[in-house]
C-alpha atoms as a PDB file:
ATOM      1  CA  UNK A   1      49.754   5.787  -0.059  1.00  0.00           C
ATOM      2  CA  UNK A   2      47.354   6.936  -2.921  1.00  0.00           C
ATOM      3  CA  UNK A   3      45.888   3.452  -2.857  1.00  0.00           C
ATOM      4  CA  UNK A   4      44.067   4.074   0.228  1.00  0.00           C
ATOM      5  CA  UNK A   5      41.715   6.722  -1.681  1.00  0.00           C
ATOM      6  CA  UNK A   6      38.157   6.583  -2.584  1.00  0.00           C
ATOM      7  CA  UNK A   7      37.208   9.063  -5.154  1.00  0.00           C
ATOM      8  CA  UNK A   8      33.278   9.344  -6.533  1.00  0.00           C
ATOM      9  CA  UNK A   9      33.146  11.595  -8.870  1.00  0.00           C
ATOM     10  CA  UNK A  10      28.714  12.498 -10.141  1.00  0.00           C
ATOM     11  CA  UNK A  11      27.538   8.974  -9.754  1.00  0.00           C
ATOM     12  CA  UNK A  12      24.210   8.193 -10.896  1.00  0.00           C
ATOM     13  CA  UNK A  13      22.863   5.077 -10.533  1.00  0.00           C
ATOM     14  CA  UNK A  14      19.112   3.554 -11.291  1.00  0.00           C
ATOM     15  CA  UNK A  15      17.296  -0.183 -11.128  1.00  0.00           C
ATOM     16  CA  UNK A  16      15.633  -1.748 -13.256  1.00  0.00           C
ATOM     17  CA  UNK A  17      12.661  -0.542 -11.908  1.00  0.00           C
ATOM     18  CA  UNK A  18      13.592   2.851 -12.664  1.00  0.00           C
ATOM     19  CA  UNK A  19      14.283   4.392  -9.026  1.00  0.00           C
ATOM     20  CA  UNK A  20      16.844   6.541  -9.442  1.00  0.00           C
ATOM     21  CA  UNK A  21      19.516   5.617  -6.445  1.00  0.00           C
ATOM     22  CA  UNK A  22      22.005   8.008  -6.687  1.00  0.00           C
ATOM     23  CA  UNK A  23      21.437  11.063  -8.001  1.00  0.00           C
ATOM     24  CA  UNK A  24      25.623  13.035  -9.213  1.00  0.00           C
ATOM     25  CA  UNK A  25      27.331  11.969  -5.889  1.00  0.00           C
ATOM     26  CA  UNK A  26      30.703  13.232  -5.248  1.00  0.00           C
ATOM     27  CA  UNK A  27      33.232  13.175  -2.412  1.00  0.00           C
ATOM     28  CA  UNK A  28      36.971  12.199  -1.409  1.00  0.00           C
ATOM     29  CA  UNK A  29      38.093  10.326   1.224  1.00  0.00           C
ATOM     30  CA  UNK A  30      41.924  10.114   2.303  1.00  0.00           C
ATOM     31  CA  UNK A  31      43.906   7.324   3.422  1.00  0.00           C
ATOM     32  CA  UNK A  32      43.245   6.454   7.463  1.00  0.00           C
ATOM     33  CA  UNK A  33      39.900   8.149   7.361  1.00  0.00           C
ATOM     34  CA  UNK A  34      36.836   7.095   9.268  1.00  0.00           C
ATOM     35  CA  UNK A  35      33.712   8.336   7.551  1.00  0.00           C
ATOM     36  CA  UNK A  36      29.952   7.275   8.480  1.00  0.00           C
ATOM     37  CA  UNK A  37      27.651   7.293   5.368  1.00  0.00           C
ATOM     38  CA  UNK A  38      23.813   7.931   7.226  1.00  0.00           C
ATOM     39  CA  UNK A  39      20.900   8.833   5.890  1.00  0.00           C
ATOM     40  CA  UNK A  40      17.018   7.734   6.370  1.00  0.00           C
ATOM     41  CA  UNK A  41      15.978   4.183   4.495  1.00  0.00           C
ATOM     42  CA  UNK A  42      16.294   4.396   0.905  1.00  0.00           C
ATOM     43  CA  UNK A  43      18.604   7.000   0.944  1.00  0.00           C
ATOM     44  CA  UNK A  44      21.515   5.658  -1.453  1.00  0.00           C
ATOM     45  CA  UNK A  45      23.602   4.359   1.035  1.00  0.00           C
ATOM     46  CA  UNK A  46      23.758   0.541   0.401  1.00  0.00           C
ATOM     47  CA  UNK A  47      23.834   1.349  -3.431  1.00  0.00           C
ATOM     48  CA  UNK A  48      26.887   3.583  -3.267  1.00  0.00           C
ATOM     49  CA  UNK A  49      28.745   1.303  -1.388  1.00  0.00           C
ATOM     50  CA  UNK A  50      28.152  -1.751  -3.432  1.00  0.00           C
ATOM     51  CA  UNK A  51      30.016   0.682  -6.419  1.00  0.00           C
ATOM     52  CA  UNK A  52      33.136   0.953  -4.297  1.00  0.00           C
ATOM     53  CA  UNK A  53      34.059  -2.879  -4.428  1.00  0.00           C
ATOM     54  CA  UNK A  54      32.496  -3.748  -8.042  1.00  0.00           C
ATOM     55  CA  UNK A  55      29.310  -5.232  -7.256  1.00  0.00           C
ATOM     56  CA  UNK A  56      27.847  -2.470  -9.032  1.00  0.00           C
ATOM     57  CA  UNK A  57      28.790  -0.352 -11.896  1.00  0.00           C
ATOM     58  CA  UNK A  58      28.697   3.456 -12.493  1.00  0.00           C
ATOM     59  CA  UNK A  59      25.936   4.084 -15.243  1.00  0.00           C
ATOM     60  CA  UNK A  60      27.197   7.827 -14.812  1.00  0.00           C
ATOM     61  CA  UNK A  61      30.201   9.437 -13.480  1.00  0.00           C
ATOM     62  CA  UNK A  62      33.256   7.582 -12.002  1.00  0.00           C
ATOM     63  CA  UNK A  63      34.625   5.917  -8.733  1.00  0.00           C
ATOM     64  CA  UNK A  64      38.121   5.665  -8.137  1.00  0.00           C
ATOM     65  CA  UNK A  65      40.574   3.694  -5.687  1.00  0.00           C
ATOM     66  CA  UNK A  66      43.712   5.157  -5.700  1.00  0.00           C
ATOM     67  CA  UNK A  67      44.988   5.973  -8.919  1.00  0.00           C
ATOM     68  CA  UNK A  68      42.813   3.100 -10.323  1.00  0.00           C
ATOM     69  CA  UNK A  69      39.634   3.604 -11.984  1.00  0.00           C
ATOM     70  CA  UNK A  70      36.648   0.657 -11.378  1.00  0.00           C
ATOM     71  CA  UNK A  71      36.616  -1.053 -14.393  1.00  0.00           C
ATOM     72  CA  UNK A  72      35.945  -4.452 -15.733  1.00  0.00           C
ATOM     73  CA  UNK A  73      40.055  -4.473 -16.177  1.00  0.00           C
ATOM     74  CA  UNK A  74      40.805  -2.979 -12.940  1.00  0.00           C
ATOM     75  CA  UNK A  75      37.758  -5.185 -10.864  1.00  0.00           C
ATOM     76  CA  UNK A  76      40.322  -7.804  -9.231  1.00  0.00           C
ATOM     77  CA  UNK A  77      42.841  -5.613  -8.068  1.00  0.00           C
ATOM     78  CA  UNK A  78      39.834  -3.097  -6.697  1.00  0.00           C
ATOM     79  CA  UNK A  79      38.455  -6.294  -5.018  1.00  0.00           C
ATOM     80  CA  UNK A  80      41.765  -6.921  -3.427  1.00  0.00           C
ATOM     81  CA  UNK A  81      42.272  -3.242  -2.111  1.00  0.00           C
ATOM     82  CA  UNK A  82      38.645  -2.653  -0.960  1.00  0.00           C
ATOM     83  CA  UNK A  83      36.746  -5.229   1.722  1.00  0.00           C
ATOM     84  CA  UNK A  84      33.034  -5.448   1.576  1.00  0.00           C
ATOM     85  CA  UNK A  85      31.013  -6.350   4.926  1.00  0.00           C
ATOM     86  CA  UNK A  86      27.738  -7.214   4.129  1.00  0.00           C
ATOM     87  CA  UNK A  87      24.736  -6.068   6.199  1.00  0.00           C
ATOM     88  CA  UNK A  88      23.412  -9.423   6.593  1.00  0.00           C
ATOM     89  CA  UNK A  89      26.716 -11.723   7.468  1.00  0.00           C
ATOM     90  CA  UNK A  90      25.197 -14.431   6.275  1.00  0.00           C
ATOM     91  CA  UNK A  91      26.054 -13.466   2.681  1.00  0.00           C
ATOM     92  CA  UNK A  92      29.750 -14.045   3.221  1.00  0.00           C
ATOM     93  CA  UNK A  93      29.262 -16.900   5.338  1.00  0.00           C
ATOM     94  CA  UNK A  94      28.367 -19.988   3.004  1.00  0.00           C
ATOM     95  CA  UNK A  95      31.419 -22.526   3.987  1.00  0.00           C
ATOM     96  CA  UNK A  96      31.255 -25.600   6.235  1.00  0.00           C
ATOM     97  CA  UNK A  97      33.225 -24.580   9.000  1.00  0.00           C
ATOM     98  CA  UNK A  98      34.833 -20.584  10.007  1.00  0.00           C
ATOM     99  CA  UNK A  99      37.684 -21.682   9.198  1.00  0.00           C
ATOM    100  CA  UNK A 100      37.111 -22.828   5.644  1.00  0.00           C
ATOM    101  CA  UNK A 101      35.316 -19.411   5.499  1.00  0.00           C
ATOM    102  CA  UNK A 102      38.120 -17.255   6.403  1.00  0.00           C
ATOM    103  CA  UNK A 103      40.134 -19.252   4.108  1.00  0.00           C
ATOM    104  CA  UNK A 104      38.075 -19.336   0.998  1.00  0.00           C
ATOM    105  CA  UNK A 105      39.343 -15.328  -0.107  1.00  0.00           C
ATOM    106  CA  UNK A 106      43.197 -15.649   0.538  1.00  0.00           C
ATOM    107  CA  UNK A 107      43.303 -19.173  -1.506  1.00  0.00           C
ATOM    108  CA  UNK A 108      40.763 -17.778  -3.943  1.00  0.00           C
ATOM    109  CA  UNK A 109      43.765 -15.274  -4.627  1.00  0.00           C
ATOM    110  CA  UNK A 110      46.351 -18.278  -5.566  1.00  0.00           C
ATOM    111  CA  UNK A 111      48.545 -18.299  -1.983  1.00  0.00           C
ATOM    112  CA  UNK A 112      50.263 -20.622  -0.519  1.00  0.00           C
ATOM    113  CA  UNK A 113      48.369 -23.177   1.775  1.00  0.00           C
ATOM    114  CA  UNK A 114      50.751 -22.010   4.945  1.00  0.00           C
ATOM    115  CA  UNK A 115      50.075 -18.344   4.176  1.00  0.00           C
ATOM    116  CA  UNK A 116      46.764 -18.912   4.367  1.00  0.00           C
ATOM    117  CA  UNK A 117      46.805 -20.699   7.591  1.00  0.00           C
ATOM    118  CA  UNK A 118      48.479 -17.739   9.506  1.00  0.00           C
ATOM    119  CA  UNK A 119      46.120 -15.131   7.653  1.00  0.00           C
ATOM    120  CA  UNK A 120      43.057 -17.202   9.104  1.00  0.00           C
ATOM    121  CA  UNK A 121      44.364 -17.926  12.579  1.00  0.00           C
ATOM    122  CA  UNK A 122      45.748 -13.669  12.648  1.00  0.00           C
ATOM    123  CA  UNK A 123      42.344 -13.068  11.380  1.00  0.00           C
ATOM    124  CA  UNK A 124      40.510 -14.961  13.706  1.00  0.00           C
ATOM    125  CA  UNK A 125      42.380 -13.494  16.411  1.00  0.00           C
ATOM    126  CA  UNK A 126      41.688  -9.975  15.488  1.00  0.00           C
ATOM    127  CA  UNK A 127      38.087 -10.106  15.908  1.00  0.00           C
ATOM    128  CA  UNK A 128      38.342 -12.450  19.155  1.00  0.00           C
ATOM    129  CA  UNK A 129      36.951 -15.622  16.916  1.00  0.00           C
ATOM    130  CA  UNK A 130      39.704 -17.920  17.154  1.00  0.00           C
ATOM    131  CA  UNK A 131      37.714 -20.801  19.483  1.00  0.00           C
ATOM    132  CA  UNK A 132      35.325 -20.693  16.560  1.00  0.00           C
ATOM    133  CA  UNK A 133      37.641 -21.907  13.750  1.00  0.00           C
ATOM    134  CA  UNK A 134      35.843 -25.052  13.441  1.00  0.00           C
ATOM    135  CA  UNK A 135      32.396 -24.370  14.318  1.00  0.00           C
ATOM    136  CA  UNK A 136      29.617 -24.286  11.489  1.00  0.00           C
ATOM    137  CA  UNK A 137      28.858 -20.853  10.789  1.00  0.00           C
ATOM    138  CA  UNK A 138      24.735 -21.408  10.952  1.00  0.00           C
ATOM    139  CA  UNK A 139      25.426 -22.375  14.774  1.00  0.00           C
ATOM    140  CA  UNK A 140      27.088 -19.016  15.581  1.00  0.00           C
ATOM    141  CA  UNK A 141      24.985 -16.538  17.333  1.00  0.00           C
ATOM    142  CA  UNK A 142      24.437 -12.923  15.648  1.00  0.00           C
ATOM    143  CA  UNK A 143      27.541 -11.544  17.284  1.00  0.00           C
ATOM    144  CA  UNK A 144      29.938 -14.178  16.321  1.00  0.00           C
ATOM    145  CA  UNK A 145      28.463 -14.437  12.435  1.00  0.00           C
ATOM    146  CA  UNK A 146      29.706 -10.601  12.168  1.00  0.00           C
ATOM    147  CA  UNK A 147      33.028 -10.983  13.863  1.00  0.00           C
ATOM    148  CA  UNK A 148      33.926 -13.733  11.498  1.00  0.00           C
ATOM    149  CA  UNK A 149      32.560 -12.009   8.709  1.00  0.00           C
ATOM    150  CA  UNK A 150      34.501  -9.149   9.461  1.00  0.00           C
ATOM    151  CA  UNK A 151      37.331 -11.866   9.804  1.00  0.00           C
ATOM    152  CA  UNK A 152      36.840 -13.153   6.138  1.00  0.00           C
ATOM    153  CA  UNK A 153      37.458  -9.453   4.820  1.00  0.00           C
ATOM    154  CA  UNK A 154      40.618  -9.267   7.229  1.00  0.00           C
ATOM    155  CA  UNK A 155      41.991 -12.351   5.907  1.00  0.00           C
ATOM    156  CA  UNK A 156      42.558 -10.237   2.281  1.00  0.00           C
ATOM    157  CA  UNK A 157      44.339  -7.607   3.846  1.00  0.00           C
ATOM    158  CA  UNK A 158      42.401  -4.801   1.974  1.00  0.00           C
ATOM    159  CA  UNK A 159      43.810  -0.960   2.370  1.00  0.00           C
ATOM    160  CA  UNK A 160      40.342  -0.150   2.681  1.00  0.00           C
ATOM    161  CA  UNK A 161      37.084  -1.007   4.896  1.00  0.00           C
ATOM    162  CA  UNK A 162      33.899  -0.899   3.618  1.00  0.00           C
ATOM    163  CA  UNK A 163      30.475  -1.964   5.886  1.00  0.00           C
ATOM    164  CA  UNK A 164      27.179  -1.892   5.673  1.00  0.00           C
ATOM    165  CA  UNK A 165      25.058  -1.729   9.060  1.00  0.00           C
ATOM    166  CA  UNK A 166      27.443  -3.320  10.610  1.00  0.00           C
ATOM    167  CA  UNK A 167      25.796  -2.947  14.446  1.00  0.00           C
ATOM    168  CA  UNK A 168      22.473  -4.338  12.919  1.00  0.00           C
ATOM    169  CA  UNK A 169      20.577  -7.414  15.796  1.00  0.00           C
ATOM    170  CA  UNK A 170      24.012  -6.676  17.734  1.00  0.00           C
ATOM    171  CA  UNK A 171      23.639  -7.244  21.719  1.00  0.00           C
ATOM    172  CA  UNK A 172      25.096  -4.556  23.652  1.00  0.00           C
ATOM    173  CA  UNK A 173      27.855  -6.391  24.627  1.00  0.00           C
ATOM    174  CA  UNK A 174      28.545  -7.561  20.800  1.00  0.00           C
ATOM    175  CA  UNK A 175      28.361  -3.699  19.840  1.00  0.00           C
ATOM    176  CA  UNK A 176      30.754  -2.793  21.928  1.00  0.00           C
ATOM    177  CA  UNK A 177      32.960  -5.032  21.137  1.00  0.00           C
ATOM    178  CA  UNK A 178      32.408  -3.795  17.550  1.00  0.00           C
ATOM    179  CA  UNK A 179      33.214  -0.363  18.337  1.00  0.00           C
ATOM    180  CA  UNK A 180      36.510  -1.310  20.298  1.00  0.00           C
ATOM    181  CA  UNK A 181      37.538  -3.290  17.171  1.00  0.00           C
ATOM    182  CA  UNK A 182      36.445  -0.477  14.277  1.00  0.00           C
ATOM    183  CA  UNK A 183      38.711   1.806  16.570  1.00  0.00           C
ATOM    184  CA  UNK A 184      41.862  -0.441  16.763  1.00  0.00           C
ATOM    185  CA  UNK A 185      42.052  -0.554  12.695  1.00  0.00           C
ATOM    186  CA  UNK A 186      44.421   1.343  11.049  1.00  0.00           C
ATOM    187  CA  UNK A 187      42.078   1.008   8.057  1.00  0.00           C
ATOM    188  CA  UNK A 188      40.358   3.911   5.911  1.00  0.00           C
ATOM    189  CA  UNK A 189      36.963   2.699   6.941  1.00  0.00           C
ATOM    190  CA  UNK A 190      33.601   3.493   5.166  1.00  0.00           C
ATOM    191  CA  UNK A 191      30.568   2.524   7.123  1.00  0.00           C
ATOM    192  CA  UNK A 192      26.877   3.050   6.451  1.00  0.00           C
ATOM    193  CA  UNK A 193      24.850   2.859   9.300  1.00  0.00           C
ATOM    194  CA  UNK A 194      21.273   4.027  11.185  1.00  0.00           C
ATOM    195  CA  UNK A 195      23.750   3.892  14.614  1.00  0.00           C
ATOM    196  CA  UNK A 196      24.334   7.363  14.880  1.00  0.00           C
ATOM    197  CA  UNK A 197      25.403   6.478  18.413  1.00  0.00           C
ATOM    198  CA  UNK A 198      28.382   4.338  16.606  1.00  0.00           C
ATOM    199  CA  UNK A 199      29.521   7.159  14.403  1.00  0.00           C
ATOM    200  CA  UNK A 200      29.993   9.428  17.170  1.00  0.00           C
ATOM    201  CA  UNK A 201      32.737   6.548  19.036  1.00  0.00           C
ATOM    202  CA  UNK A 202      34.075   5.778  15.434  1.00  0.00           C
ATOM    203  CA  UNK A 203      34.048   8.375  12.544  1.00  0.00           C
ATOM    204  CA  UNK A 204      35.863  11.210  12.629  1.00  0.00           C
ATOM    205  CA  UNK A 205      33.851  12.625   9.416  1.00  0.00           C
ATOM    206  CA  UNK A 206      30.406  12.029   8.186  1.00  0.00           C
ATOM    207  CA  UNK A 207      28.530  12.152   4.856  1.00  0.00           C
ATOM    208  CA  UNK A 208      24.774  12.770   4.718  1.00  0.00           C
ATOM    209  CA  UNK A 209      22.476  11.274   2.255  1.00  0.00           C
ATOM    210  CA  UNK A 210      18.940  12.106   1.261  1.00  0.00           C
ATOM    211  CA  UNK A 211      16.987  10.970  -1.492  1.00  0.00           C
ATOM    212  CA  UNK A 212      20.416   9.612  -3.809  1.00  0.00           C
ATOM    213  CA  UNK A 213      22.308  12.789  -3.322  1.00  0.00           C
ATOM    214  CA  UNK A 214      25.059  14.037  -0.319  1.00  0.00           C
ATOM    215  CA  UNK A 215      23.593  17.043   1.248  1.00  0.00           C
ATOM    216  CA  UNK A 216      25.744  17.244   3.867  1.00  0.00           C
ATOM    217  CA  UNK A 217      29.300  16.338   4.319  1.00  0.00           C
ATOM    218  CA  UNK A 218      31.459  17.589   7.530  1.00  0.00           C
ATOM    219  CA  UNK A 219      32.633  16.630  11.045  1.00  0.00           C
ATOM    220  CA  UNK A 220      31.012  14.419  12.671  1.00  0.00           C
ATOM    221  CA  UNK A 221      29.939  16.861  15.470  1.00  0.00           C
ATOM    222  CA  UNK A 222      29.024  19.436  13.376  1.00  0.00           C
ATOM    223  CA  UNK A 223      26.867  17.487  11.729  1.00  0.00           C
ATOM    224  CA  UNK A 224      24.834  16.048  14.294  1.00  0.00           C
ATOM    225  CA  UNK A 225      24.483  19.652  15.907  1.00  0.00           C
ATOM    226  CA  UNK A 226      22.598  20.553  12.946  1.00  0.00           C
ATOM    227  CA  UNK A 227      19.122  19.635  14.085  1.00  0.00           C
ATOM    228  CA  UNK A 228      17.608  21.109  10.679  1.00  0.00           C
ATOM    229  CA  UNK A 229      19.498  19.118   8.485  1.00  0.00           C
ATOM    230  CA  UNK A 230      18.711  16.452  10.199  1.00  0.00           C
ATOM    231  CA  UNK A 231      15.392  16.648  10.520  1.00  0.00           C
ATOM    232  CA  UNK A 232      15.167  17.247   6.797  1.00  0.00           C
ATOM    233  CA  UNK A 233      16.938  14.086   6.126  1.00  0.00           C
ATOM    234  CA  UNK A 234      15.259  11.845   7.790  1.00  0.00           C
ATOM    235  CA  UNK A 235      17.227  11.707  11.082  1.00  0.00           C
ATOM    236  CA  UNK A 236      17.221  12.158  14.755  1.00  0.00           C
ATOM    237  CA  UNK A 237      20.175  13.333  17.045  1.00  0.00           C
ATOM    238  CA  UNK A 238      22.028  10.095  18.823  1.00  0.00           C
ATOM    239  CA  UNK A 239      20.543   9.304  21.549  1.00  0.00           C
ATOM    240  CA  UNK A 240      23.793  10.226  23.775  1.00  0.00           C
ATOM    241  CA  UNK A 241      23.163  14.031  22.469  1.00  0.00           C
ATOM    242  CA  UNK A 242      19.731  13.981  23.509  1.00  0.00           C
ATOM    243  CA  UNK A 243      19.870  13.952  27.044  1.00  0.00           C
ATOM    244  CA  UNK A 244      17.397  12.067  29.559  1.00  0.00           C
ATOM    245  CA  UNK A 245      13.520  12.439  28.831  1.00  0.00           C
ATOM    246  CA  UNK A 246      12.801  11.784  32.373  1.00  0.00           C
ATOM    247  CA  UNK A 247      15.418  14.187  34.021  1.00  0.00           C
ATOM    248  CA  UNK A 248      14.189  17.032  31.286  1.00  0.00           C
ATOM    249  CA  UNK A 249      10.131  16.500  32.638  1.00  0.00           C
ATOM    250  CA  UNK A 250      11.222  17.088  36.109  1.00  0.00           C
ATOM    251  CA  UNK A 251      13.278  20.316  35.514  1.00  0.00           C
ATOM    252  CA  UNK A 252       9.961  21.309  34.076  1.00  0.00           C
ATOM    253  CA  UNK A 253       8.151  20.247  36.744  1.00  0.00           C
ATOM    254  CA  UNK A 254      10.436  22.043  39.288  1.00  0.00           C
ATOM    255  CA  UNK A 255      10.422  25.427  36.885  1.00  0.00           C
ATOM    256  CA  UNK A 256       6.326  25.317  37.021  1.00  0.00           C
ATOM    257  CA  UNK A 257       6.572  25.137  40.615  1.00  0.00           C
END
């Protein structure tokens, strides 16, 4: 299943402004991986995953999906193999109703009005949205907006997964429900996040960033028992690997006793 593989082969990438983003980024991810993309702000991270779907173009190197490279010839069928989630779910939403949301991919790619129905109601269901199919999206709360983003992706089918912060102004109880649903896809799933806490419940595999280039690419684990290489990018250790603050003051108290 060769179409389920993302391959970036020394990607550069700079704005306008001249900031060089990415700085000869390579890795290769398999089909029905889980890999976290971290790294502190301004890292690269949102930049190399808008080159996996299209939105931006390598000015150096390549990026491949499957046996297809991302070109302006190949951008539709990339678009149709990878799904985007946007940090800010309000970029996807833009539609009067959920519903019409979820729709507006799947008839967007020509099908027929009944296979679009049962995409958007399977869709729906996925993510636990389907009371919502006829709400207006700018009434939902933080929570629901991401769940029916997510939805909206679904709805295409795509091989592969690709999101951006996607715990960001989550309540607990949202972000768990998150995490249960990231688990239950069969997906190769790419997510860029500051929830290191996430990654360790959902990625098998993570890639480090710091200042445009990978430094550090491994397991998970591994790499978050590397308190050196995170410090020097920018990170801390999840806060379930750091044990309690309190508890660790009173063992000191009780050894100074």
């Amino acid at each position: 299943m060769s179409h389920h593989i993302v391959e970036v082969h020394d990607l550069a990438f700079h704005y306008p402004d001249g900031h060089q983003a990415l700085r000869g980024v390579s890795f290769r991810i398999t089909h029905g991986e889980s890999v976290a993309v971290v790294g502190a702000n301004g890292a690269g991270k949102s930049t190399l995953l808008l080159h996996l779907n299209g939105c931006l173009s390598p000015q150096q190197g390549t990026v491949r999906i499957g046996d297809m490279p991302l070109t302006k010839q190949t951008l539709a069928d990339i678009r149709r193999s990878v799904g985007m989630v946007f940090q800010d779910a309000d970029d996807q939403l833009f539609m009067p109703t959920v519903g019409e949301d979820v729709a507006f991919g799947p008839l967007n790619m020509g099908l027929p009005r009944e296979e679009v129905e049962i995409r958007v109601t399977e869709a729906l269901q996925r993510v636990g949205a389907e009371t919502l199919m006829d709400r207006p999206p700018h009434r939902l709360s933080g929570g629901e907006k991401r769940a029916v983003a997510i939805a909206t992706v679904l709805a295409m089918r795509p091989d592969i997964l690709v999101m951006d912060e996607p715990s960001s102004n989550l309540d607990p109880r949202a972000r768990r429900r998150l995490i249960g649903l990231l688990n239950s896809f069969q997906h190769t799933k790419i997510i860029a996040t500051h929830d290191l806490d996430l990654v360790l419940e959902v990625c098998a595999r993570t890639l480090v960033f710091h200042e445009g280039t990978v430094v550090a690419d491994g397991p998970t684990e591994e790499i978050f028992a590397n308190l050196g290489l995170l410090e020097r990018s920018g990170l801390e250790r999840p806060l379930s690997l750091q044990g309690c603050p309190v508890c660790g003051r009173e063992r000191a108290r009780a050894r100074d006793a």
